[in-house]
Protein backbone atom coordinates (compact mmCIF):
# COMPACT_ATOMS: atom_id res chain seq x y z
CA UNK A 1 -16.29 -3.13 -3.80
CA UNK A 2 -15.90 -1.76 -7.43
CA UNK A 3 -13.40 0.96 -6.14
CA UNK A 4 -11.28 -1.60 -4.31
CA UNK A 5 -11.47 -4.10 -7.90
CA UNK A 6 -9.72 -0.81 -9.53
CA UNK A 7 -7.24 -0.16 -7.05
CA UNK A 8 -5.93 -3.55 -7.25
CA UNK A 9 -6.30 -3.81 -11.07
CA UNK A 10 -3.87 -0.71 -10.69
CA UNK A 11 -1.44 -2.19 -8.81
CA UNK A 12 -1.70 -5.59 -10.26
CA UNK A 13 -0.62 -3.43 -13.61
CA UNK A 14 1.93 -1.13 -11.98
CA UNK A 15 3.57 -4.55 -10.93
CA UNK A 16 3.34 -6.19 -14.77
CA UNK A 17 5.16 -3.03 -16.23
CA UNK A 18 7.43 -1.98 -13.18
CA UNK A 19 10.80 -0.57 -14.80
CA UNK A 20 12.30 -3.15 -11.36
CA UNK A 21 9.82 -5.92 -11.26
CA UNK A 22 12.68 -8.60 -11.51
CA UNK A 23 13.86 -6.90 -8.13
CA UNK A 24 11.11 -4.49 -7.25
CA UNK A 25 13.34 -3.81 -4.10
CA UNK A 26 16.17 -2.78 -5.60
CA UNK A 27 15.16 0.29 -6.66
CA UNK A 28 17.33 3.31 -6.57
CA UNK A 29 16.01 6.48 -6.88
CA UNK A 30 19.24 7.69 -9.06
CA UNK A 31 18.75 4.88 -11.25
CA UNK A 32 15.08 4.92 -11.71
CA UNK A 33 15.72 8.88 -12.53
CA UNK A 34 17.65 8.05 -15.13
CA UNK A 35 16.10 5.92 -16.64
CA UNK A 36 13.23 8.33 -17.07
CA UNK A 37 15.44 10.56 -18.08
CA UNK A 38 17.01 8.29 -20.89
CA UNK A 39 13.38 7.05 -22.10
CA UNK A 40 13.83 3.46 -20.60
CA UNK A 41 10.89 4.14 -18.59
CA UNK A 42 7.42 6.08 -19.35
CA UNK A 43 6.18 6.99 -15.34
CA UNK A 44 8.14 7.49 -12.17
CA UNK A 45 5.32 7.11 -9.42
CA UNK A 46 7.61 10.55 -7.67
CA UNK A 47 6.17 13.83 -6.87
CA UNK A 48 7.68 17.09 -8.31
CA UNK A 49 10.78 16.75 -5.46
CA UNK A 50 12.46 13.85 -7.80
CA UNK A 51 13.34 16.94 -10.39
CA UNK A 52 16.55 17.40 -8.31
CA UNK A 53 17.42 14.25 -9.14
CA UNK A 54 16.88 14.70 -13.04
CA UNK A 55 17.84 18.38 -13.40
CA UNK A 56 21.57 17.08 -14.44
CA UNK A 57 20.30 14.04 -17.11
CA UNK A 58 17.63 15.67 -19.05
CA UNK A 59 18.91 17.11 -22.32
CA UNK A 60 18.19 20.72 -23.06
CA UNK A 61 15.04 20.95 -24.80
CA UNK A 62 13.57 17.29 -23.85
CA UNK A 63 9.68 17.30 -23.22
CA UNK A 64 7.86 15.82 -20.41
CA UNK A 65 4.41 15.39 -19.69
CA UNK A 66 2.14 15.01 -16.96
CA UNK A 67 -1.56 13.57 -16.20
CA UNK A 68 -3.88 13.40 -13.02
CA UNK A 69 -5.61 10.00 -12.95
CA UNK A 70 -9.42 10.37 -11.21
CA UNK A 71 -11.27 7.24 -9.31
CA UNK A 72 -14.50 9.00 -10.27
CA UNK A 73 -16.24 7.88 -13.28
């Protein structure tokens, strides 16, 4: 039960700070790139395929980061 607890507390967060969560179905995955891109948003929940997307908006030199989230404690 404590693992299903987290995974909702996860999503009920994802939901609070979704970039779209006035329209969560209006996403666009040009949109949402750019607004990584531009710093409007900190996460895109993408694997390493949405870099074609972002290739053209990211600024020579700009830093990104990544992190691997575990369920095990």
């Amino acid at each position: 039960m404590t693992y299903l607890m987290a995974f909702m507390d996860t999503l009920d967060m994802m939901a609070q700070y979704n970039y779209n969560k006035n329209d969560p179905l209006v996403g666009d995955v040009n949109l949402d790139a750019m607004a990584l891109a531009e710093g409007k948003c900190g996460t895109w929940f993408m694997g390493d395929w949405a870099w074609t997307y972002m290739a053209e908006l990211v600024e020579p030199g700009a830093e990104f980061r990544s992190y691997a989230c575990s369920s095990q404690r």
